[in-house]
Protein backbone atom coordinates (compact mmCIF):
# COMPACT_ATOMS: atom_id res chain seq x y z
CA UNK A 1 2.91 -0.78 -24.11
CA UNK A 2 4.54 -3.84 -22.98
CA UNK A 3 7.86 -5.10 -21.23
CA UNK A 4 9.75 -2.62 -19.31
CA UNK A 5 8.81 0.28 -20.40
CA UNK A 6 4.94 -0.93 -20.01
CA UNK A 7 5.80 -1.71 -16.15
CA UNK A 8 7.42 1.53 -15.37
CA UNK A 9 4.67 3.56 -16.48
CA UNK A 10 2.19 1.39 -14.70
CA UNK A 11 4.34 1.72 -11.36
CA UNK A 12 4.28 5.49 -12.03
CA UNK A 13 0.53 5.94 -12.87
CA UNK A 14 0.24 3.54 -9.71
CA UNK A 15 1.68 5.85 -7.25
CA UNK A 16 0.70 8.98 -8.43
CA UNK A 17 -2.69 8.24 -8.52
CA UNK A 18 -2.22 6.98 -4.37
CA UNK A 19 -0.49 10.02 -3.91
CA UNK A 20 -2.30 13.12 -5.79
CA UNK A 21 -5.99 12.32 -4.75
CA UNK A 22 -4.97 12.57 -0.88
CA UNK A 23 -3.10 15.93 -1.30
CA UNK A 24 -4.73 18.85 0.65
CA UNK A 25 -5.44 20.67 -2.04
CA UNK A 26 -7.08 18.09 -4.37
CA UNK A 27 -8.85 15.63 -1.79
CA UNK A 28 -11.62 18.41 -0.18
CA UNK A 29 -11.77 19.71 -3.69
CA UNK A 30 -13.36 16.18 -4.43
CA UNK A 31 -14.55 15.70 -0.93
CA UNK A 32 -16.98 18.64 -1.37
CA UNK A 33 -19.07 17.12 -4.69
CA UNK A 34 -18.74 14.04 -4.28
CA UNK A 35 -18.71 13.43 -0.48
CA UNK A 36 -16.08 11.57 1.79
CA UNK A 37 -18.37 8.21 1.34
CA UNK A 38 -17.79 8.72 -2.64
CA UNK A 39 -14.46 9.74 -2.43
CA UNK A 40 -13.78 6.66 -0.28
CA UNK A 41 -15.41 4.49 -3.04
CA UNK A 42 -13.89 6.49 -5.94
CA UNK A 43 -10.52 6.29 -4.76
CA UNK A 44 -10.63 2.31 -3.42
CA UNK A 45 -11.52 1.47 -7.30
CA UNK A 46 -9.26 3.86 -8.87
CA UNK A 47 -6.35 1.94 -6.59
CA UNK A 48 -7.77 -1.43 -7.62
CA UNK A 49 -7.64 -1.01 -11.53
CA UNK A 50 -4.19 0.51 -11.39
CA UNK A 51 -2.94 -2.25 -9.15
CA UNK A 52 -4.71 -4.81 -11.87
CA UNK A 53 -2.66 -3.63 -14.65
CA UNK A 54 0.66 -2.96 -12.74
CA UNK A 55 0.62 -6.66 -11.89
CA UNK A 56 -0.53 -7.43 -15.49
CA UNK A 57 2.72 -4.67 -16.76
CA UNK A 58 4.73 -7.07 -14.24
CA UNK A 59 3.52 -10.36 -16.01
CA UNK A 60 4.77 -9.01 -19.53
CA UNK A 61 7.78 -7.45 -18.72
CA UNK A 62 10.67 -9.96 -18.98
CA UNK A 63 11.31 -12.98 -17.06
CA UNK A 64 14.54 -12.75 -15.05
CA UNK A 65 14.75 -15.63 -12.82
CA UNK A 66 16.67 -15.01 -9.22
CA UNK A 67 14.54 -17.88 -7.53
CA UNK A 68 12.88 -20.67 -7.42
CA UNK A 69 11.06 -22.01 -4.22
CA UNK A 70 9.61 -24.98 -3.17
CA UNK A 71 5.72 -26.42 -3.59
CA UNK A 72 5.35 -25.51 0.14
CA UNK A 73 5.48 -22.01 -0.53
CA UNK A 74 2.37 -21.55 -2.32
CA UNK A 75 0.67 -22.99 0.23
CA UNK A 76 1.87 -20.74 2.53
CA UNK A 77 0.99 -17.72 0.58
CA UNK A 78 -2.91 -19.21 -0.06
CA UNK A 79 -3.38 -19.54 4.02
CA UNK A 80 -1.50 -15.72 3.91
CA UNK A 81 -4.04 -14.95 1.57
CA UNK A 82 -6.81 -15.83 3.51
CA UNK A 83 -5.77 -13.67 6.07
CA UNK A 84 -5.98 -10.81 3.85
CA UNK A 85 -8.89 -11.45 2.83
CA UNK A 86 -10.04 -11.51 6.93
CA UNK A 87 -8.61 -8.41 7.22
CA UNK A 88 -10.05 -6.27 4.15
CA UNK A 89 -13.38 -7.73 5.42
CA UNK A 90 -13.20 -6.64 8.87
CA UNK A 91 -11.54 -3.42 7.83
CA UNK A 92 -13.45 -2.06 4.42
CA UNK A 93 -16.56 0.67 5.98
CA UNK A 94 -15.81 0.58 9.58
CA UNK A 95 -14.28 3.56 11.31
CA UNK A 96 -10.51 4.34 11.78
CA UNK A 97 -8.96 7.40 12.87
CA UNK A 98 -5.73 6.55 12.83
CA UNK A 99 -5.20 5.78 9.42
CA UNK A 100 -6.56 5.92 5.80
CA UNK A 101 -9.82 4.52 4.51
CA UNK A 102 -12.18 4.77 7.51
CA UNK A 103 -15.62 5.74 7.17
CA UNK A 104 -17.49 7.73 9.66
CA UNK A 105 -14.74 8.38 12.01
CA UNK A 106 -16.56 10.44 14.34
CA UNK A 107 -18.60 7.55 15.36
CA UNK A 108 -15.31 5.58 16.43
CA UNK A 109 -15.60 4.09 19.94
CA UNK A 110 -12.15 3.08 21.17
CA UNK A 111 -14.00 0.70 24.21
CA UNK A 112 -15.20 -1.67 20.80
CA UNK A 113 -12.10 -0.56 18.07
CA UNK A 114 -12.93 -4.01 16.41
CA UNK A 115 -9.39 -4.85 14.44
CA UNK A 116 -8.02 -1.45 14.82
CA UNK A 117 -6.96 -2.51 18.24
CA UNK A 118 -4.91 -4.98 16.74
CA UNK A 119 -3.26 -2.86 13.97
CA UNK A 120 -3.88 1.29 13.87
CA UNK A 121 -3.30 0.73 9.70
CA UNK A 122 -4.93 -2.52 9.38
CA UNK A 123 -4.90 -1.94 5.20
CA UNK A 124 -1.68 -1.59 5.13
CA UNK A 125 -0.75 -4.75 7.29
CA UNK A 126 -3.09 -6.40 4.67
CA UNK A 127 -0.84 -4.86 1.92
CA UNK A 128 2.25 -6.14 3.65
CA UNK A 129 1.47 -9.78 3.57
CA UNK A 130 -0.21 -9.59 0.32
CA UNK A 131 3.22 -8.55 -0.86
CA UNK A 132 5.27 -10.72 0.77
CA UNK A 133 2.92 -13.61 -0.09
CA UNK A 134 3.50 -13.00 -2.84
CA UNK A 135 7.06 -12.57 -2.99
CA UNK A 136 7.07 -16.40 -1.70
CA UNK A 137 6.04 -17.80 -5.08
CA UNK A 138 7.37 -15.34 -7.47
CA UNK A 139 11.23 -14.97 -7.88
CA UNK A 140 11.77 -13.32 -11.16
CA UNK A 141 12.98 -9.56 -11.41
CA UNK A 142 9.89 -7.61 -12.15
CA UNK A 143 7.54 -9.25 -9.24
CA UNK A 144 10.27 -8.93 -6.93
CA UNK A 145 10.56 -5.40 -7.33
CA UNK A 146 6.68 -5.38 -7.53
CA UNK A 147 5.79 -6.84 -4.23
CA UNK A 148 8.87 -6.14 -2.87
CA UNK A 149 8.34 -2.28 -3.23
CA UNK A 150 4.21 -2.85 -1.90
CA UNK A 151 5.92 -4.42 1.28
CA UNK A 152 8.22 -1.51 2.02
CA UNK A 153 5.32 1.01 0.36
CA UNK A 154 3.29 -0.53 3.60
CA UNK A 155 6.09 -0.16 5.87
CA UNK A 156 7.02 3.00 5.42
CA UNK A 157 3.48 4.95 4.41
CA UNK A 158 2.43 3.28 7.99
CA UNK A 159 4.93 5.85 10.12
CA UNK A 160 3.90 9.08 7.21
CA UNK A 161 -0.07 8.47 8.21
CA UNK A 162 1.02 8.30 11.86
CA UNK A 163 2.98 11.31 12.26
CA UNK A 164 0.57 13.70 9.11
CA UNK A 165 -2.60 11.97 11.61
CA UNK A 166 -1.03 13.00 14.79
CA UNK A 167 -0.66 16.53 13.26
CA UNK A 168 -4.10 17.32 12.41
CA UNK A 169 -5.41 15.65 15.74
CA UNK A 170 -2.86 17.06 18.14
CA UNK A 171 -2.66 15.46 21.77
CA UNK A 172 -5.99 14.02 20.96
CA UNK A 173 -4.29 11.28 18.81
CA UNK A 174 -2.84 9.87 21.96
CA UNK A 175 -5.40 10.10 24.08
CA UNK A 176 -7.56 8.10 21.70
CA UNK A 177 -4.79 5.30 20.70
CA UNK A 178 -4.07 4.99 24.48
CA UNK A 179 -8.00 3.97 25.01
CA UNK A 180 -8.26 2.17 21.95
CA UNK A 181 -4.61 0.12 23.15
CA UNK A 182 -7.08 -0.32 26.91
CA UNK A 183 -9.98 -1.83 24.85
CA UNK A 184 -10.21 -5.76 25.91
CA UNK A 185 -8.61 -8.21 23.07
CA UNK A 186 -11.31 -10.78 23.31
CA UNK A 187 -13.45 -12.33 20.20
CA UNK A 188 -16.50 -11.91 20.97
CA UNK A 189 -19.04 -11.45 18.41
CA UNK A 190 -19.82 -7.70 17.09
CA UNK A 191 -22.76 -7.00 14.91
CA UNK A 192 -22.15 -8.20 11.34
CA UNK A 193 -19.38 -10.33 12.10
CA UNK A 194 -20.96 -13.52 10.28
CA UNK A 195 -21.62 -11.23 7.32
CA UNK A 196 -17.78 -10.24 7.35
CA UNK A 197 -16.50 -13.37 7.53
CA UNK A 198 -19.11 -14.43 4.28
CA UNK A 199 -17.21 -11.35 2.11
CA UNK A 200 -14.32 -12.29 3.50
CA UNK A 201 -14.41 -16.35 2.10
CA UNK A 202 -16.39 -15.13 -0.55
CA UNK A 203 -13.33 -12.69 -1.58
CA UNK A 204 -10.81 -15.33 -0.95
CA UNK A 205 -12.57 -17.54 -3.51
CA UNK A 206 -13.24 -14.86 -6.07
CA UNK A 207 -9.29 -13.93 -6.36
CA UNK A 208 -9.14 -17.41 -6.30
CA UNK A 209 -11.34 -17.83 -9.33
CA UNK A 210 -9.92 -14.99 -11.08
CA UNK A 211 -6.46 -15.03 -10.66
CA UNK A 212 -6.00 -16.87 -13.78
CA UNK A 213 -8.46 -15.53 -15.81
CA UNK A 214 -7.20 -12.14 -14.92
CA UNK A 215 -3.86 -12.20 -14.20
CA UNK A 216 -3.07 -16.04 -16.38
CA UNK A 217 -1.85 -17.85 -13.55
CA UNK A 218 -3.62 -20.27 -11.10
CA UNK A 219 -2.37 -20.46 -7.83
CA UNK A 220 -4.07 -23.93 -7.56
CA UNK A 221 -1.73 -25.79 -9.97
């Protein structure tokens, strides 16, 4: 199915399968066979091969031009990029109890929160400027309501994870934000840094490498 009726059904596969999964009812249903490490893994490439072919739908659904923007902008959105990539790789396995995606939460130490001192939904902030990186270089219809909706998605599912997390923790939410907020902002080295910051160039260049392949345009020309 291509054109519009190809990208609707991708944007609607797309969200349903971010929102079902994490419902109470389904998510300790898959939880209990096949773990929270699994489901963690399950879910992160379930959410990766929908997003791959809603920006593919986006690609063949037709071109309605409402901008253009200048060479300068695709610069910007490769250095934006690269800050993505920064953050997935200091985010992806380490535990978060404020938002989605953590792993081994219990073992969070708010004196050494790492990047979640910087952002309590540090996936999502990565979400945000992917999308509005993106939005830089691509001013037809359908990727303007792609990334424009992943932006807002980002905004918005930030303050739901906030208030459904400070429900199931109760006043202990606050206590633990308020010593993670206490925590030192320095950048000093913690164990595996170097080997972050390898995934994270490492990442940049693969999306690099396979944006045209993959999605059929190079954002090096």
């Amino acid at each position: 199915m291509q054109g519009w009726g190809g990208f609707i059904a991708a944007f609607i596969v797309f969200f349903l399968s971010h929102g079902l999964p994490v419902r109470p009812p389904v998510k300790p249903w898959l939880v209990a066979r096949i773990g929270a490490r699994g489901f963690t893994w399950l879910y992160s490439a379930l959410s990766l091969a929908v997003l791959t072919w809603l920006i593919v739908a986006a690609g063949r659904a037709p071109f309605i031009a409402l901008w253009s923007g200048p060479e300068a902008l695709r610069h910007i959105a490769l250095t934006v990029m690269l800050g993505v990539c920064l953050i997935l790789a200091f985010t992806l396995g380490r535990p978060n109890p404020f938002s989605f995606g953590g792993l081994h939460n219990d073992r969070f130490d708010p004196a050494q929160p790492g990047i979640v001192r910087l952002s309590r939904h540090p996936l999502l902030l990565a979400l945000a400027l992917w999308g509005g990186a993106h939005l830089l270089v691509n001013g037809d219809l359908a990727h303007v309501i792609l990334f424009g909706a992943f932006a807002a998605f980002a905004g918005f599912g930030g303050r739901m994870i906030t208030r459904r997390k400070r429900r199931e923790m109760g006043e202990a939410y606050d206590r633990l934000w308020s010593a993670t907020r206490a925590a030192p902002l320095h950048l000093s080295p913690i164990p595996g840094t170097g080997l972050r910051l390898a995934v994270a160039l490492l990442l940049y260049a693969a999306l690099i490498m396979l944006h045209g392949p993959v999605i059929g345009i190079s954002p090096l020309r």
